[in-house]
Protein backbone atom coordinates (compact mmCIF):
# COMPACT_ATOMS: atom_id res chain seq x y z
CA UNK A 1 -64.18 -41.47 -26.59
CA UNK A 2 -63.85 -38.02 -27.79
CA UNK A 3 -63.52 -36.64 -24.95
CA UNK A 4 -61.12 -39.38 -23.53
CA UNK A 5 -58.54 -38.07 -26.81
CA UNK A 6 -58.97 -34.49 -25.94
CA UNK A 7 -58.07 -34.65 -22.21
CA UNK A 8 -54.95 -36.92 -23.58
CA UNK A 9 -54.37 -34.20 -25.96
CA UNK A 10 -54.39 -31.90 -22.84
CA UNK A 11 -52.26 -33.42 -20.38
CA UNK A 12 -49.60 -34.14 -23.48
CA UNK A 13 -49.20 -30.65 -24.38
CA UNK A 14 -49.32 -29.44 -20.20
CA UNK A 15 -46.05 -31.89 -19.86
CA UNK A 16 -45.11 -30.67 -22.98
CA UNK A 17 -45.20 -27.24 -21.57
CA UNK A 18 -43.80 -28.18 -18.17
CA UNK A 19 -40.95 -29.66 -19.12
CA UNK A 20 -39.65 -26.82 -21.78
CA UNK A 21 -40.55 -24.58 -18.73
CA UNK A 22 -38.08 -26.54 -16.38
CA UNK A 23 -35.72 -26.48 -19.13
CA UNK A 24 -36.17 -22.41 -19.93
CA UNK A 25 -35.67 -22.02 -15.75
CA UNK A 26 -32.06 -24.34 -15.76
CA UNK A 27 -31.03 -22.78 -18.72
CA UNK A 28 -31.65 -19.22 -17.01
CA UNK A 29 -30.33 -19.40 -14.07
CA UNK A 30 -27.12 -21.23 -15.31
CA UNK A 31 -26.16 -18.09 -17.67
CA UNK A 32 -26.68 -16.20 -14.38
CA UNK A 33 -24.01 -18.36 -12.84
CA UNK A 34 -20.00 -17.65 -13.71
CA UNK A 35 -17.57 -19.91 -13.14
CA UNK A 36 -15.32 -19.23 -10.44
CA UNK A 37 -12.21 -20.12 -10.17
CA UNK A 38 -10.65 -22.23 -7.13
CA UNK A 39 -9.30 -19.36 -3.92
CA UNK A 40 -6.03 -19.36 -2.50
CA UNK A 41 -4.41 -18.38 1.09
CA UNK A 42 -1.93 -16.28 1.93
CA UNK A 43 -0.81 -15.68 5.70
CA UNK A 44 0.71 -12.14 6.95
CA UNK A 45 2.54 -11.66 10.16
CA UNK A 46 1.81 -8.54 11.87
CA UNK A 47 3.11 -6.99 15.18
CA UNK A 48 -0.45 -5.65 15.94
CA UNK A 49 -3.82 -5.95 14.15
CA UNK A 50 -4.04 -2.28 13.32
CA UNK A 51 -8.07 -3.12 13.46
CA UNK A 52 -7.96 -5.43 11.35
CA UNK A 53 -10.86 -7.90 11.80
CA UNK A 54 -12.74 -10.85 9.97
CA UNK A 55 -14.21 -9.63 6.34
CA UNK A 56 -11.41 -6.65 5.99
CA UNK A 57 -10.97 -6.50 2.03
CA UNK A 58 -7.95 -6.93 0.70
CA UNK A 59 -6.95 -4.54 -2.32
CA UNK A 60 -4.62 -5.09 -5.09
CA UNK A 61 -3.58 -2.07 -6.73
CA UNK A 62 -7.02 -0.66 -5.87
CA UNK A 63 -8.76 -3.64 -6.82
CA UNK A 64 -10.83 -5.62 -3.93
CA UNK A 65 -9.36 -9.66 -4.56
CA UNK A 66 -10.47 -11.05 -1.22
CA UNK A 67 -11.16 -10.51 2.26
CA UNK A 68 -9.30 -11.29 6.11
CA UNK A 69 -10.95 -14.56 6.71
CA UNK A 70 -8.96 -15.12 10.14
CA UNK A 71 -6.66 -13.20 12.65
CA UNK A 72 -4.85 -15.07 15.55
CA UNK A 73 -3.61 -13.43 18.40
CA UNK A 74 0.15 -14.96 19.57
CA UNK A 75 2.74 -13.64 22.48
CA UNK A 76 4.69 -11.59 20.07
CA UNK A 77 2.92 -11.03 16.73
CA UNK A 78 -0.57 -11.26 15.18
CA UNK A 79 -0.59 -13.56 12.34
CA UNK A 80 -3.69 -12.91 9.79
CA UNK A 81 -5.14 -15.46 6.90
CA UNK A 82 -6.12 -14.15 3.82
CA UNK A 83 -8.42 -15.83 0.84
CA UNK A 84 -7.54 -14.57 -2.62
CA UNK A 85 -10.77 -15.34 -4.37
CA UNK A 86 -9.00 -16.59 -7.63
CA UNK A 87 -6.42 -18.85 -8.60
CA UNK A 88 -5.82 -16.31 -11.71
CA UNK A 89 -4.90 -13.56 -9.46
CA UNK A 90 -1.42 -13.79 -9.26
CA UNK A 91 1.11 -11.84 -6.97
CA UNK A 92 4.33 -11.15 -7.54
CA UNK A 93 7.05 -12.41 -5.23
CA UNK A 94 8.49 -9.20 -5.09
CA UNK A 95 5.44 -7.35 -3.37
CA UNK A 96 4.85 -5.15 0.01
CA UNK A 97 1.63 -6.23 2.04
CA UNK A 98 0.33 -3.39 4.47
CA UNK A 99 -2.42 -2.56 6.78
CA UNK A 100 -3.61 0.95 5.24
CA UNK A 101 -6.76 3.24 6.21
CA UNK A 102 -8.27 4.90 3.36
CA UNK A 103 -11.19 6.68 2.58
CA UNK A 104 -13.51 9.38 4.68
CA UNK A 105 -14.32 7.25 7.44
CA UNK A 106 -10.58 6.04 7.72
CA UNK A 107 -11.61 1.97 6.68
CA UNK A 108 -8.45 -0.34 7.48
CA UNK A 109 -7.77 -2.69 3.94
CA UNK A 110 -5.26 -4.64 3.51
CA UNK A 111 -2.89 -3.41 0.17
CA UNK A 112 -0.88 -5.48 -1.83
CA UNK A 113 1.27 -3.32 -3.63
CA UNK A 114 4.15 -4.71 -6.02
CA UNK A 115 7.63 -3.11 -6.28
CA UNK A 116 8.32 -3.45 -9.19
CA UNK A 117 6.53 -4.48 -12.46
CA UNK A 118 6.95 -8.33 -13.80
CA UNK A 119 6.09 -9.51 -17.46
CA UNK A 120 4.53 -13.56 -17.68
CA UNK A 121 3.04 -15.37 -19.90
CA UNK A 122 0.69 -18.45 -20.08
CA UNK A 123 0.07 -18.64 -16.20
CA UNK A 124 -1.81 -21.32 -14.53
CA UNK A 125 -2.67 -22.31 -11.27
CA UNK A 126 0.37 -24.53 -11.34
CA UNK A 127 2.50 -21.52 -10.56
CA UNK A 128 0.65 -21.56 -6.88
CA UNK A 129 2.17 -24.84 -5.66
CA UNK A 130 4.40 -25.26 -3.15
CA UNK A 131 6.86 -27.29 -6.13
CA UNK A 132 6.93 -24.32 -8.20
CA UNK A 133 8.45 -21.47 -5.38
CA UNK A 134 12.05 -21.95 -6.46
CA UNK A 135 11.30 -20.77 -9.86
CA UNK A 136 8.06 -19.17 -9.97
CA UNK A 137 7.90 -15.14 -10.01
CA UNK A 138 4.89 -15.39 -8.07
CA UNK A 139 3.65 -16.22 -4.22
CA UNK A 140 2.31 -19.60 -4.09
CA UNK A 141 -0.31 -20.82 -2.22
CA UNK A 142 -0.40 -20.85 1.75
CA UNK A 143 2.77 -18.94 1.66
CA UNK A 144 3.63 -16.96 5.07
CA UNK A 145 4.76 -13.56 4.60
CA UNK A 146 6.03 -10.58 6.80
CA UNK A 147 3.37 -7.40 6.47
CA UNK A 148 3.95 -3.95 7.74
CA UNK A 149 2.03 -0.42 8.85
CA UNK A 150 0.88 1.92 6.36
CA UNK A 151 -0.71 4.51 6.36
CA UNK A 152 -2.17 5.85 9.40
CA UNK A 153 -4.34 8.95 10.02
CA UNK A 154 -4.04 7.94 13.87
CA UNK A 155 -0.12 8.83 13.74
CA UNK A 156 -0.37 11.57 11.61
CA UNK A 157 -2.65 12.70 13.80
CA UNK A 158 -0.54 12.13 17.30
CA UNK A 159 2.39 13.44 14.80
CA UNK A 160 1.06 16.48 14.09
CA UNK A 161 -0.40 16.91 18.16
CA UNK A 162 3.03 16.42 19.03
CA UNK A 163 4.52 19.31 16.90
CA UNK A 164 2.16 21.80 17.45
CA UNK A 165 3.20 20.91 21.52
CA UNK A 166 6.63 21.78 20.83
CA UNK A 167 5.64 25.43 19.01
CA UNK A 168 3.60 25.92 22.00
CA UNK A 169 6.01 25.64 24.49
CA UNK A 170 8.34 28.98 25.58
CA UNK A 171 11.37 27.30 25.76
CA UNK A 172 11.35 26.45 21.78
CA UNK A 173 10.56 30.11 21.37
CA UNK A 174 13.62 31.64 23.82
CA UNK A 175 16.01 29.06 22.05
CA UNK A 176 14.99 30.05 18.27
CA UNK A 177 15.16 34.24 19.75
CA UNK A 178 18.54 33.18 21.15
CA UNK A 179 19.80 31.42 17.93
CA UNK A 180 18.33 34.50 15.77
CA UNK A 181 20.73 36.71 17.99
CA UNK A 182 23.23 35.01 17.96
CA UNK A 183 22.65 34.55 14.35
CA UNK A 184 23.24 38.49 13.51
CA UNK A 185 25.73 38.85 15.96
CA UNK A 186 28.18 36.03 14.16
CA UNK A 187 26.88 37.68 10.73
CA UNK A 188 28.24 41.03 11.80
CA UNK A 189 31.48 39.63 13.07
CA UNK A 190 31.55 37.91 9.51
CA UNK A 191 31.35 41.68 7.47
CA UNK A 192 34.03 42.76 9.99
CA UNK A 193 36.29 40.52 9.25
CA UNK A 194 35.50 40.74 5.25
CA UNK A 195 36.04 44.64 5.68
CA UNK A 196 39.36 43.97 7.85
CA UNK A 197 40.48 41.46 5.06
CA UNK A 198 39.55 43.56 2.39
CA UNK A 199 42.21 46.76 4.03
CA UNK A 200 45.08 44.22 4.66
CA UNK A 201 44.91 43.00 0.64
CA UNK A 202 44.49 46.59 -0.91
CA UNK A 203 47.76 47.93 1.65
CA UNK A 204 49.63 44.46 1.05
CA UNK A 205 48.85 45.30 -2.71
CA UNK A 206 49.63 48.82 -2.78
CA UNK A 207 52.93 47.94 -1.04
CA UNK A 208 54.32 44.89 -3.67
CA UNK A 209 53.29 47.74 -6.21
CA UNK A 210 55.30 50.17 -4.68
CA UNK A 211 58.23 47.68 -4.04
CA UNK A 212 58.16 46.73 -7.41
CA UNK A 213 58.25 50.14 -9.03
CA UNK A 214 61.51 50.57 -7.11
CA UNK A 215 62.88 47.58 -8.07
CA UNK A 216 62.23 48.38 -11.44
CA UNK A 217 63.01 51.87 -11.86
């Protein structure tokens, strides 16, 4: 009988044991857990994918929001989707979207950079519906919007290739000789003309002195 109690006592306390254990485990791995809050779309029109690709980030002021989750090809544009990770990242209406490559191994992003800075207050996920465009400062959800080139090393690169052709080649160097010489000779035509001037005002002066003295004396 004893023996009967004890093993009770036993497999009371295990469950006991097991069940704060379960409890401990939920209770851990829920303060792990954030809450999230529910993503957004955007789409961007592109003439050309500038290498962009599925999982580019996409920066705001710096700061990675989200990621290219598609990019369609079309006959006369590229048209790319992008998923803001949160509804409490707002963007301003007033805001230039560009394909930029940053960084030492030249990575394309996508940059969201506002033009001008906007003051709000008390902003909610409401402001990303559709109903709310007319009067909200901000872009709303599954909006379509026209994005541009930045920066690109590749044409600074062909930019700079292409000047450094045009120093190389003779004819640039006979034209800027030419327009040096004809340069001095025009500047030595110039003091001529001042020394020439100069002569005609000190005669035509001494003569309206000379005129004058007679008139007066």
């Amino acid at each position: 009988m004893l023996n009967f109690r004890n093993l009770y006592n036993i497999r009371q306390k295990v469950s006991y044991i097991f069940v704060i254990s379960i409890f401990f485990t939920i209770s851990l791995i829920f303060s792990f857990i954030k809450p999230t809050s529910k993503a957004y779309f955007l789409f961007l029109e592109f003439e050309d994918t500038y290498g962009l690709k599925e999982g580019t980030p996409v920066q705001y002021k710096g700061v990675n929001i989200g990621k290219v989750t598609r990019v369609s090809l079309h006959v006369n544009k590229v048209i790319v989707l992008l998923t803001i990770r949160s509804s409490s990242i707002l963007i301003p209406r007033d805001t230039l979207f560009e394909a930029n490559q940053i960084g030492l191994f030249n990575d394309i992003v996508v940059s969201i950079r506002p033009i001008c800075d906007l003051l709000y207050r008390n902003v909610s996920y409401d402001y990303l519906c559709k109903t709310f465009f007319p009067t909200s400062p901000f872009i709303p959800h599954n909006s379509y919007i026209k994005a541009y080139k930045g920066i690109s090393y590749d044409d600074l690169i062909r930019s700079t290739t292409r000047i450094s052709q045009r120093f190389d080649d003779p004819r640039f160097f006979s034209l800027f000789y030419l327009f040096l010489k004809n340069s001095l000779y025009i500047s030595d035509e110039i003091l001529i003309l001042m020394y020439n001037s100069s002569l005609i005002c000190q005669v035509f002066t001494r003569m309206v002195i000379s005129a004058l003295y007679q008139y007066i004396f």
